[in-house]
Protein backbone atom coordinates (compact mmCIF):
# COMPACT_ATOMS: atom_id res chain seq x y z
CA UNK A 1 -209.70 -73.92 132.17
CA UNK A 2 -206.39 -74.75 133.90
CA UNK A 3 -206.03 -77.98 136.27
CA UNK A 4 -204.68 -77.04 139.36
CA UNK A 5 -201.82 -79.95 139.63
CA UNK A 6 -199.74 -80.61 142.28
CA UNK A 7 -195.93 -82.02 142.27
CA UNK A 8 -195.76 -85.56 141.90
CA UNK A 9 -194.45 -88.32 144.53
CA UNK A 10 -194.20 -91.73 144.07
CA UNK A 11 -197.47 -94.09 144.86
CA UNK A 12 -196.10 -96.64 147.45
CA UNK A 13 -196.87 -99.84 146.15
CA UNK A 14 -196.74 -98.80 142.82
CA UNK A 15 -192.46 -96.87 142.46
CA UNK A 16 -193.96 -95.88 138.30
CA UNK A 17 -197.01 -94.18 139.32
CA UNK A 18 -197.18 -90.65 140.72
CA UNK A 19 -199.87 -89.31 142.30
CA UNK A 20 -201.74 -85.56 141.37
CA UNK A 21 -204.02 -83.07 143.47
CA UNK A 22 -206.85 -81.89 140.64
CA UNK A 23 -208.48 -78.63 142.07
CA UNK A 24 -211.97 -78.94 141.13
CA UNK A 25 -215.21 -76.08 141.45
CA UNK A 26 -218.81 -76.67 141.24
CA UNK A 27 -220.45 -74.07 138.35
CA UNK A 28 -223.73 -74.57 139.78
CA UNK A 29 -222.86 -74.05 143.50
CA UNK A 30 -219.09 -73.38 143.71
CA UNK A 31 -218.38 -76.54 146.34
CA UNK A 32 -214.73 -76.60 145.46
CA UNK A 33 -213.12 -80.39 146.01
CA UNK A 34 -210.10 -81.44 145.03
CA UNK A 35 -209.33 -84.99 143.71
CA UNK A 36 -206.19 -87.13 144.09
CA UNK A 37 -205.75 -89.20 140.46
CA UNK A 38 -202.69 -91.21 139.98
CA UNK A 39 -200.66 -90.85 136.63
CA UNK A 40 -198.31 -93.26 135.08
CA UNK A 41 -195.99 -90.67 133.86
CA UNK A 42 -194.73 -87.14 135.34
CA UNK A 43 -195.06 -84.41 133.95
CA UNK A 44 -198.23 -84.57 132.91
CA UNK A 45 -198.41 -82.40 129.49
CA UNK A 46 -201.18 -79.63 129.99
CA UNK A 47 -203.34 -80.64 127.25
CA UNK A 48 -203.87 -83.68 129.28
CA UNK A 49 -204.27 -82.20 132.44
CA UNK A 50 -206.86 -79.89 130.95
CA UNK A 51 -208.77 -82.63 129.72
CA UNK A 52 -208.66 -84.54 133.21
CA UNK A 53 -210.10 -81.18 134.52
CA UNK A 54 -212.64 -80.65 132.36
CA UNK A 55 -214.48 -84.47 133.02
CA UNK A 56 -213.60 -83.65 136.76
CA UNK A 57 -215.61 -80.52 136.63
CA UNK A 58 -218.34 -81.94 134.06
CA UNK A 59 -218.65 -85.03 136.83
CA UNK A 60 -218.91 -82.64 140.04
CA UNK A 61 -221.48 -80.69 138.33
CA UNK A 62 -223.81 -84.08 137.92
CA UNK A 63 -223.37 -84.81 140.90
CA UNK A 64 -224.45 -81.02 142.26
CA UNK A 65 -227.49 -82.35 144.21
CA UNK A 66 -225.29 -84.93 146.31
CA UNK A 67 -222.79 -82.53 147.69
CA UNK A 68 -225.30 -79.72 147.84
CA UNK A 69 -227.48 -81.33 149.95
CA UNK A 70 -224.07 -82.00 152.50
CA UNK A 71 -223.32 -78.73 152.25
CA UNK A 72 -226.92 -77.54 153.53
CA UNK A 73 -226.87 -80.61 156.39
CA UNK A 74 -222.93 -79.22 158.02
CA UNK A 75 -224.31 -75.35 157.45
CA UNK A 76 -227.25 -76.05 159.84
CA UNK A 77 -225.14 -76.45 162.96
């Protein structure tokens, strides 16, 4: 699994954090949602980023039911 990273900027009040775009998928349902975490360092190595993706994905998965569910309410209309 890669982690879909975008380029850094600075966080406003914060000039020494950075901010990254990680490209989640659901397995179960493949709801894909992509989550903004902020990192005290840039670059962030790829081991790293790997492992931020893989608890992302793990957590999005739990939490199938909850987005599922708003995905079957919007496709009704």
């Amino acid at each position: 699994m890669t982690a879909n990273i975008s380029k850094g900027r600075p966080v406003s009040d914060s000039p020494s954090g950075h901010l990254a775009r990680v490209g989640v998928v659901c397995p179960r349902c493949h709801f894909q949602q992509f989550m903004d975490i902020e990192l005290d360092r840039w670059p962030l190595e790829a081991p790293a980023a790997t492992e931020i993706h893989k608890h992302l994905t793990e957590w999005i998965e739990s939490h199938c039911p909850d987005h599922a569910s708003w995905i079957a309410a919007v496709s009704k209309n």
